[in-house]
Protein backbone atom coordinates (compact mmCIF):
# COMPACT_ATOMS: atom_id res chain seq x y z
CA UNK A 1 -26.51 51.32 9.71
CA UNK A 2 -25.48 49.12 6.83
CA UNK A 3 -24.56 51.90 4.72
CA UNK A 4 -22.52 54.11 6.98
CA UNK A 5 -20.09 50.97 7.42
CA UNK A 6 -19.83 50.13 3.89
CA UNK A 7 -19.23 54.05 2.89
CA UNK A 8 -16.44 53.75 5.60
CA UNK A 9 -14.72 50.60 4.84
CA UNK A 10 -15.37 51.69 1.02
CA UNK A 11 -13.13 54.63 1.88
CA UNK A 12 -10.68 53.01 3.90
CA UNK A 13 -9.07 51.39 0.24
CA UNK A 14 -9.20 54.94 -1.62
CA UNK A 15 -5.97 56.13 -0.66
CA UNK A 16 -4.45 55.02 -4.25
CA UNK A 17 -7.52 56.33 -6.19
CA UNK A 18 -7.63 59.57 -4.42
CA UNK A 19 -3.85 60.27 -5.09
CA UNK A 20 -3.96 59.51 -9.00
CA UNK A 21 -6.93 61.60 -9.20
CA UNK A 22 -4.79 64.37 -7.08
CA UNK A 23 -1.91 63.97 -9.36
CA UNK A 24 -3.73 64.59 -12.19
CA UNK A 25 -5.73 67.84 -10.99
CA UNK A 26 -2.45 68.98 -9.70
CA UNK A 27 -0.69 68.56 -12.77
CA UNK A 28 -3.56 71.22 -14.98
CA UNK A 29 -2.40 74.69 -14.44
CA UNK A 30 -5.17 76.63 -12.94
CA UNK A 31 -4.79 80.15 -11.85
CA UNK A 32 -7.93 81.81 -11.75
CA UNK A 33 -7.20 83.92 -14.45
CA UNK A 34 -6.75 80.79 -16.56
CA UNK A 35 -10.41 80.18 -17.75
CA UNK A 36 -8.90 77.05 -20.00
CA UNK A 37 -6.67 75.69 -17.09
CA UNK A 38 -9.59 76.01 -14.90
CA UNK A 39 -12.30 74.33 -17.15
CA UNK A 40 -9.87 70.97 -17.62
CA UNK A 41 -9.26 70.71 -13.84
CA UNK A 42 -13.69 71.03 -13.77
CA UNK A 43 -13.99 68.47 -16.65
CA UNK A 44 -11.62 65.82 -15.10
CA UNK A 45 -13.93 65.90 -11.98
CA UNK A 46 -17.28 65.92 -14.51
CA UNK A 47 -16.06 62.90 -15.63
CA UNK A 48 -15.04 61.23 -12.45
CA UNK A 49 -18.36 62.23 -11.28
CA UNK A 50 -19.96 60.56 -14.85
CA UNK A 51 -17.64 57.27 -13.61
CA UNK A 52 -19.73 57.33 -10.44
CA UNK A 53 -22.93 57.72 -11.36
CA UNK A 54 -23.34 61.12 -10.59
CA UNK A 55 -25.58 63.74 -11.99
CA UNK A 56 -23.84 67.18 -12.68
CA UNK A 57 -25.00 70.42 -14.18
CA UNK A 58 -21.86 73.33 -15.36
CA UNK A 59 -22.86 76.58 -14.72
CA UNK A 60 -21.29 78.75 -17.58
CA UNK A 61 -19.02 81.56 -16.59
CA UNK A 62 -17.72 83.87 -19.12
CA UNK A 63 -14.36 85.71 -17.57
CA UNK A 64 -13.55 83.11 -15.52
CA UNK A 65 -14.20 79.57 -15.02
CA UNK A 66 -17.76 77.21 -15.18
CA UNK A 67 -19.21 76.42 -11.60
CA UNK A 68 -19.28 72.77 -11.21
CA UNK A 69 -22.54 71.31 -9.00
CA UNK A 70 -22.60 67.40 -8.69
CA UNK A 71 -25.88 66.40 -7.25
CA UNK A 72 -26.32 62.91 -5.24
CA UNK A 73 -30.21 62.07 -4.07
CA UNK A 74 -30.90 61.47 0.12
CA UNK A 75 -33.98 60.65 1.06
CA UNK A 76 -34.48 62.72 4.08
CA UNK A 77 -34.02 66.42 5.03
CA UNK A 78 -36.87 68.21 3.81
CA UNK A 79 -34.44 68.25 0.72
CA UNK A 80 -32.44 70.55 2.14
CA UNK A 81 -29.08 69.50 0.86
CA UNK A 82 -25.66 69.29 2.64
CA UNK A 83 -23.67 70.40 0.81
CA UNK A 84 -19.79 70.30 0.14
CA UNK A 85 -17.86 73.00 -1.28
CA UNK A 86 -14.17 74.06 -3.10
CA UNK A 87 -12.37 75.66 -5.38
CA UNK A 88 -10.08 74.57 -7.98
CA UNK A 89 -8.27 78.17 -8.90
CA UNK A 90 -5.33 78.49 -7.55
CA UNK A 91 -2.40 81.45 -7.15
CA UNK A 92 0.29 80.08 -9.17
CA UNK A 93 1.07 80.95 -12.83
CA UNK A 94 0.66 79.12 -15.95
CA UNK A 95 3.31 76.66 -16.57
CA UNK A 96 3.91 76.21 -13.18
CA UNK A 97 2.72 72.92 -13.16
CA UNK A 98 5.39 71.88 -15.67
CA UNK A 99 8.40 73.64 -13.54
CA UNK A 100 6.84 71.80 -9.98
CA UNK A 101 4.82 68.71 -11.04
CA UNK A 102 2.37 66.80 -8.92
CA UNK A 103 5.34 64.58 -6.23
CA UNK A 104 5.25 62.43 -3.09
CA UNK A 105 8.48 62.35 -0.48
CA UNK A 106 8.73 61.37 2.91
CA UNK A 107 4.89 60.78 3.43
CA UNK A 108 3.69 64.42 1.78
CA UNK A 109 2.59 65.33 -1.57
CA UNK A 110 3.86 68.39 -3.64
CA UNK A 111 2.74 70.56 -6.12
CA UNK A 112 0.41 73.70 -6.99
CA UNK A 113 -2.87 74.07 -5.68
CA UNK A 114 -1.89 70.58 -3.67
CA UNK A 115 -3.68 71.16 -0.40
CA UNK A 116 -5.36 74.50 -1.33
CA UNK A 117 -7.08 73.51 -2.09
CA UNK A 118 -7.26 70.40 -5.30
CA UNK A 119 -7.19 67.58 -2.17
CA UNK A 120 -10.48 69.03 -0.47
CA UNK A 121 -11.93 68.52 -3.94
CA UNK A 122 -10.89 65.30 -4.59
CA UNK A 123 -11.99 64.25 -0.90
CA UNK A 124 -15.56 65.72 -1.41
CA UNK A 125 -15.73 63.64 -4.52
CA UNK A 126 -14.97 60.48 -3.09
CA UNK A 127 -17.43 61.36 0.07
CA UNK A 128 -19.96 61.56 -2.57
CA UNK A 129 -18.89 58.51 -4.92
CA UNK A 130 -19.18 56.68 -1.70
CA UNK A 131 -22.80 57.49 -0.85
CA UNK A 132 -23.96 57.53 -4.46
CA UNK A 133 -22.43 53.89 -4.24
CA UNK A 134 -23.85 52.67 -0.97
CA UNK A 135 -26.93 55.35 -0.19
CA UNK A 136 -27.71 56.48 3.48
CA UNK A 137 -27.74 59.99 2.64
CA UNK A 138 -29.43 61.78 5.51
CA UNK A 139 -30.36 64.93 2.84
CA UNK A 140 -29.28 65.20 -0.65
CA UNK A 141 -25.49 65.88 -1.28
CA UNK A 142 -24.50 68.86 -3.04
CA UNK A 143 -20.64 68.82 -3.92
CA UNK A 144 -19.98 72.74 -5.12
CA UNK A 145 -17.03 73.08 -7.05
CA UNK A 146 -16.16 76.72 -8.20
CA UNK A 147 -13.56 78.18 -9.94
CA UNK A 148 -12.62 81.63 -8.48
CA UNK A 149 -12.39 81.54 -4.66
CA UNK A 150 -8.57 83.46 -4.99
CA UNK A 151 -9.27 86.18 -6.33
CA UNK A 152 -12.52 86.78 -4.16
CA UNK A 153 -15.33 84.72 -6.01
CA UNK A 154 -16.78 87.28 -8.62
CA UNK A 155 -18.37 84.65 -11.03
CA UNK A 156 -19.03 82.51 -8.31
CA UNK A 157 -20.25 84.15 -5.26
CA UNK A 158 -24.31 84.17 -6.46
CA UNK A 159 -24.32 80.68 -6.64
CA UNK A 160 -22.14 79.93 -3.58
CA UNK A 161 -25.15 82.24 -1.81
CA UNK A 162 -27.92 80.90 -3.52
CA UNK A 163 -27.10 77.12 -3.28
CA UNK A 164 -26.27 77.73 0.81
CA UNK A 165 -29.75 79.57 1.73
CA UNK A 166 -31.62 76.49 0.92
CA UNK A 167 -29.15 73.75 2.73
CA UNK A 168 -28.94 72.36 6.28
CA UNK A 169 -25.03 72.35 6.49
CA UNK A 170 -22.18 73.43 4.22
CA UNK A 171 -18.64 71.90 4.59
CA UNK A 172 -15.50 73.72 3.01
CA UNK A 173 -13.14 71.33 2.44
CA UNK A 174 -10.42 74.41 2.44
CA UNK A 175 -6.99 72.32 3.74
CA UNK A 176 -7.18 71.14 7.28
CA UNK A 177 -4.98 73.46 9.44
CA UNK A 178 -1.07 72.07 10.16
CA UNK A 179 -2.34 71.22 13.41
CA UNK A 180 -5.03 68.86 12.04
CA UNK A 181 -7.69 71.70 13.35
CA UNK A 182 -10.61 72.99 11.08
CA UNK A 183 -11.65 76.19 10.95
CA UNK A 184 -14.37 77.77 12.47
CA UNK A 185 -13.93 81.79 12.21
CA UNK A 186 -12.55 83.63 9.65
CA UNK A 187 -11.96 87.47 9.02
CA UNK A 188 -13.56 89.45 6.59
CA UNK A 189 -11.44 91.10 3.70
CA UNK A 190 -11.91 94.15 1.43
CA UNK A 191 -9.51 94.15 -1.96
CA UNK A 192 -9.79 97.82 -3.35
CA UNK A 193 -7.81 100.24 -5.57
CA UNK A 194 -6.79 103.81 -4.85
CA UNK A 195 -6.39 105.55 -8.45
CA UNK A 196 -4.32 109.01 -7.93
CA UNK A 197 -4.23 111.55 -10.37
CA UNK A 198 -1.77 114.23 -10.80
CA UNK A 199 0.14 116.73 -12.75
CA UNK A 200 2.67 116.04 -15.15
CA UNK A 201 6.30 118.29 -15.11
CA UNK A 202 9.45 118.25 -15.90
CA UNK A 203 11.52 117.30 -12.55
CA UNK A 204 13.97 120.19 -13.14
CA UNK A 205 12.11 122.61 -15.36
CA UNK A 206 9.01 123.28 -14.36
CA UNK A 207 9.08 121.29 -11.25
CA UNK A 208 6.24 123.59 -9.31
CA UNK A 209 3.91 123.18 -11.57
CA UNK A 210 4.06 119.49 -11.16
CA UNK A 211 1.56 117.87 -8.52
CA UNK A 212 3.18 114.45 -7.60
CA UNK A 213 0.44 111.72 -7.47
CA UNK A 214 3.04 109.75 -6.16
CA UNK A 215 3.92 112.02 -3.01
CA UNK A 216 0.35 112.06 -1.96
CA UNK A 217 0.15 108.31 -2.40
CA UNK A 218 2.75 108.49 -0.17
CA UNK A 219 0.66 110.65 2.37
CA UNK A 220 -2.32 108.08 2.20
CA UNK A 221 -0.22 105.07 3.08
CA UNK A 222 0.71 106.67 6.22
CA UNK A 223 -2.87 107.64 6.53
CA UNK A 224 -4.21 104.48 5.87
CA UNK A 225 -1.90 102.20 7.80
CA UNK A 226 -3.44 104.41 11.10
CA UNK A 227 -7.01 102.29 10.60
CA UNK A 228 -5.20 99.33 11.32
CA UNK A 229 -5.98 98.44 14.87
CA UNK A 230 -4.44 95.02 15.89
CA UNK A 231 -5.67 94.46 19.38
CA UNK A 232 -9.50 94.69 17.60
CA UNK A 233 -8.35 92.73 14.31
CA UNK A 234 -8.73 95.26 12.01
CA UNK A 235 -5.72 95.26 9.31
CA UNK A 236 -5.17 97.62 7.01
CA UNK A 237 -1.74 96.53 4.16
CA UNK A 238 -0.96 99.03 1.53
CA UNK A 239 0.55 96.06 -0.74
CA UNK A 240 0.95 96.98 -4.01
CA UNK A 241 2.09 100.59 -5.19
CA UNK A 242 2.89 101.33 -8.69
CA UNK A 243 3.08 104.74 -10.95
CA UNK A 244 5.05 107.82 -12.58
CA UNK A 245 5.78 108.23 -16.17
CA UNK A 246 10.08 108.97 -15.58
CA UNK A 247 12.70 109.58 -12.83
CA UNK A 248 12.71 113.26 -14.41
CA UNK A 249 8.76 113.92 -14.77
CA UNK A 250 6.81 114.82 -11.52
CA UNK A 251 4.04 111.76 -11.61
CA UNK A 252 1.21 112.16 -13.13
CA UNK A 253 -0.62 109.14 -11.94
CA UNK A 254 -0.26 106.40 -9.00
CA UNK A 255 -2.13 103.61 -7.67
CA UNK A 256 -1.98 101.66 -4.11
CA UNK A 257 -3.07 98.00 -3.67
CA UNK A 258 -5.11 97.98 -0.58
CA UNK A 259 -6.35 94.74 1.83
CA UNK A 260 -8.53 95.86 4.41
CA UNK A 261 -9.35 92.50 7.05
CA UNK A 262 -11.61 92.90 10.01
CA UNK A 263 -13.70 90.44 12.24
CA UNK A 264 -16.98 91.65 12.80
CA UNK A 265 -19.25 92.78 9.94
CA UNK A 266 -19.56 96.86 11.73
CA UNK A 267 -16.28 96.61 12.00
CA UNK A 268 -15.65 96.91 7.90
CA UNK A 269 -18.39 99.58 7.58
CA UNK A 270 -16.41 101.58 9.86
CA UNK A 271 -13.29 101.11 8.05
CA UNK A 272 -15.06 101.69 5.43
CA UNK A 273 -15.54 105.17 6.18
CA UNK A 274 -12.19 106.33 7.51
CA UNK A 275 -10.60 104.94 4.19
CA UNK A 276 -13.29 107.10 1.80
CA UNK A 277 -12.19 110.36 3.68
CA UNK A 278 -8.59 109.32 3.31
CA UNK A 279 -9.07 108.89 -0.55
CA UNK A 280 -11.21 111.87 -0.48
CA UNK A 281 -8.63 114.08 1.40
CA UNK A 282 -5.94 115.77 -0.51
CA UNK A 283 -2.86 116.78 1.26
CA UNK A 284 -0.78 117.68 -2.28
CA UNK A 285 -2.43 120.80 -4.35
CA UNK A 286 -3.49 119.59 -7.72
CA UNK A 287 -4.11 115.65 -6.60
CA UNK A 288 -7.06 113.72 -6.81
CA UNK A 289 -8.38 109.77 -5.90
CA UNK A 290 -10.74 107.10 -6.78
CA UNK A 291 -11.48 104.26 -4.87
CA UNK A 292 -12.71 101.11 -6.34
CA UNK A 293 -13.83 97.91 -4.52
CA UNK A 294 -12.11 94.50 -6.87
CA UNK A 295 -12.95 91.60 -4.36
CA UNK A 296 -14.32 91.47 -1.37
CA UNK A 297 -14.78 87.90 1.62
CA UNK A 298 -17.51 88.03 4.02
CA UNK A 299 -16.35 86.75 7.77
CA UNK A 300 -17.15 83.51 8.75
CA UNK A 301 -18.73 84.69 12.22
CA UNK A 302 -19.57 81.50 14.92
CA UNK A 303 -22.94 81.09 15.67
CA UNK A 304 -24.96 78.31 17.60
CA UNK A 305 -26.00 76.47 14.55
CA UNK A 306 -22.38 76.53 13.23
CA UNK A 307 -20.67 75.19 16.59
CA UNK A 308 -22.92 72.00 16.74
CA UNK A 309 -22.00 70.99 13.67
CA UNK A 310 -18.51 71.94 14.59
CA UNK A 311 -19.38 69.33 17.62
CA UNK A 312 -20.82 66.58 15.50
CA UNK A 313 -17.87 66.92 13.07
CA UNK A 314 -15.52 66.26 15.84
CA UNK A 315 -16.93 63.66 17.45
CA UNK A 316 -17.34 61.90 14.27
CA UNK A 317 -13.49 62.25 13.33
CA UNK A 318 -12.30 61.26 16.68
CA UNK A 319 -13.47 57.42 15.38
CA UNK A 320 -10.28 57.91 13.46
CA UNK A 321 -7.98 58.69 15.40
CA UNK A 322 -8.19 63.00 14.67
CA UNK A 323 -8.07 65.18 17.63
CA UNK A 324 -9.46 67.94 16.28
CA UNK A 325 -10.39 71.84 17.51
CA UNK A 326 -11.68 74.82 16.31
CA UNK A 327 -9.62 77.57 15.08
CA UNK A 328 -9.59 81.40 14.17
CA UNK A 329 -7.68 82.06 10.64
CA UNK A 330 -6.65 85.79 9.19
CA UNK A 331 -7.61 84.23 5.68
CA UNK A 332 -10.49 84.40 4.14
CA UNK A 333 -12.68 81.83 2.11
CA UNK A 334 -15.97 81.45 0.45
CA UNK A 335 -17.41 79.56 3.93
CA UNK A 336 -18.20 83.34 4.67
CA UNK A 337 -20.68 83.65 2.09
CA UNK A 338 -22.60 80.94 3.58
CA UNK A 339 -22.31 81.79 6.54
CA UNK A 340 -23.63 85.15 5.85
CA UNK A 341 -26.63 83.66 4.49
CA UNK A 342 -27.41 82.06 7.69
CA UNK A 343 -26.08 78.40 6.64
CA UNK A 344 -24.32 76.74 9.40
CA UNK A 345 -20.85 76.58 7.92
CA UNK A 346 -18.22 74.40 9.00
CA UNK A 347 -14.31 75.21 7.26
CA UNK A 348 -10.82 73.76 6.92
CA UNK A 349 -11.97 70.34 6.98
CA UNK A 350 -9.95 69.18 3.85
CA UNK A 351 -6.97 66.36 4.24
CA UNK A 352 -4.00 68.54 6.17
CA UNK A 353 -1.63 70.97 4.21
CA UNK A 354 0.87 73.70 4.94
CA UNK A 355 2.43 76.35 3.12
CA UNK A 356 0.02 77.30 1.06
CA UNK A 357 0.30 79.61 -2.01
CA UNK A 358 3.97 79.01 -2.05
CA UNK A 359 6.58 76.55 -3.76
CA UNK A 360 6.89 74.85 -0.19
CA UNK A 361 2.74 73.55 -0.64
CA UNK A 362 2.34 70.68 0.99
CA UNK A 363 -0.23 67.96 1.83
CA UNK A 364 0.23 65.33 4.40
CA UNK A 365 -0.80 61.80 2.39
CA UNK A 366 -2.00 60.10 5.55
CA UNK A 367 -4.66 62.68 6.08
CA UNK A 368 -6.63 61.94 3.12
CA UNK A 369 -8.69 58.87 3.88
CA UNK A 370 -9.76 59.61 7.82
CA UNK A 371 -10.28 63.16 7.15
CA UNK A 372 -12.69 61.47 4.31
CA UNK A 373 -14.31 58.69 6.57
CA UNK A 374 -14.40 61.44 9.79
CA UNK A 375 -16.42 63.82 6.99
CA UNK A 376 -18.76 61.01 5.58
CA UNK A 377 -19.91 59.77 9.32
CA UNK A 378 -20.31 63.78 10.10
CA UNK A 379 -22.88 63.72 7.06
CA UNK A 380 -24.41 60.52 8.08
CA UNK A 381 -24.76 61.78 11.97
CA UNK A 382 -27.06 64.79 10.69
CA UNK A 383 -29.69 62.49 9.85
């Protein structure tokens, strides 16, 4: 069709666009605790959506930032939308966009948030500049962009579910693998906090009437790290531990950092239940735990639905020269919200990165249009 070939060749001259966009994006701080940091990296793409011609609505959020939903008309699809979805939150600090600015060498492009995942973004919103531009939209287009994904969606995860019940397809343009794979599984995680409480005394004093919260935090790491079971893919990582009051006062309080990651969704509900006996159990007289749930991912399980559009997606990006396959990732990502819903959910199919979440974040530069073009002729196939 006309369109398809004109959204193609459109995005075949991007490359420049698509970079000064990324450099700006790159250059806002925007750790998801940073509601302000956040909201400018949303507002640059309002307005590049504005430039295009397309409609947007903000979703206010009040801890953390708006939810961003751009909105391009198709005229088929039952009006189920496709829609296509990322985050601009990212791990890093404020001011780290000063101390590592937005830079290009030897064909890759640096920075915070680079490939993870500010270059999906600024993909999706060229996809969809290029069909509000030309038409052909087999459905309407819904490009998603939220502002929490890092710290497990909170403020975002109702819409994420609500806007994927109603569509045909979602993409998450999370960064394409090293190996220029996408992703089509994901594991499940669990973010929680063990609160121990204790017995203050002084170390040399009183010392037996002291009841260390840190000694039986001690005892429920070793308990914990037995649900791990590695062969099944169930991971258990005590990763945080902090507490005590001095080095002379038994401690009064502790708490443990715990990331639970599993597979299959009866998988976690077992887990589930070894850890609450665990926090429940007290092997030091005097101690006491709470466990609280602060985040939680939902696996991104394979289904029928999902692996044809996996199909269609790779067909359509080996017309530009991607070989690309499926693959299984430990992380997790929103794509298991809509997949939970029942949305066929296709993830990692961003422009290619590495490194992620550390000062070594990179994005390969030559990925960025064909990644675009193979993910605007998988839309246009779904008619």
């Amino acid at each position: 069709m006309t369109e398809r070939s004109d959204i193609i060749d459109w995005l075949s001259g991007q490359e420049g666009a698509m970079l000064a966009l990324l450099e700006e994006v790159v250059n806002l701080d925007s750790g998801s605790y940073d509601k302000a940091g956040v909201d400018a990296v949303g507002e640059r793409f309002r307005r590049f959506f504005a430039e295009h011609g397309i409609e947007t609505t903000m979703h206010p959020r009040t801890e953390h930032g708006d939810a961003l939903v751009a909105t391009v008309p198709g005229a088929g699809g039952g009006n189920r939308p496709i829609v296509l979805m990322g985050h601009r939150d990212t791990v890093f600090p404020k001011g780290e966009a000063g101390r590592r600015p937005f830079a290009i060498a030897d064909g890759r492009a640096y920075g915070p948030g680079v490939a993870d995942m500010k270059a999906g973004l600024v993909m999706n919103a060229f996809v969809l500049a290029a069909y509000r531009r030309f038409g052909g939209a087999p459905a309407p287009l819904v490009g998603l962009v939220t502002s929490d994904e890092e710290i497990g969606s909170p403020s975002c995860r109702g819409l994420i579910e609500d806007t994927a019940r109603g569509a045909r397809a979602v993409f998450n343009a999370e960064p394409g693998r090293p190996s220029g794979n996408v992703v089509t599984g994901r594991k499940g995680g669990v973010f929680m906090e063990c609160d121990l409480v204790g017995k203050a005394a002084h170390s040399g004093g009183n010392f037996a009437e002291g009841a260390s919260a840190i000694l039986e935090a001690a005892h429920k790491t070793v308990a914990l790290a037995a649900v791990t079971d590695l062969e099944a893919g169930v991971t258990l990582n005590v990763g945080l531990v902090s507490g005590g009051q001095s080095v002379n006062t038994v401690a009064p309080s502790c708490r443990l950092g715990i990331d639970l990651r599993y597979v299959h969704p009866p998988q976690r509900e077992a887990a589930m239940a070894r850890i609450a006996a665990i926090v429940a159990a007290s092997t030091v007289p005097g101690t006491s735990a709470t466990l609280a749930i602060r985040g939680e991912f939902l696996p991104l399980v394979p289904d029928p639905a999902s692996t044809a559009l996996f199909d269609g997606y790779r067909e359509a990006a080996a017309e530009f020269g991607l070989a690309v396959a499926g693959e299984f990732a430990g992380g997790c990502a929103d794509s298991g919200f809509t997949s939970a819903v029942g949305c066929p959910t296709l993830c990692s199919v961003g422009p290619v990165g590495g490194k992620a979440h550390s000062p070594e974040e990179y994005l390969e530069v030559a990925s960025m249009v064909p990644r675009a073009q193979g993910l605007a002729l998988a839309i246009a196939r779904l008619s």
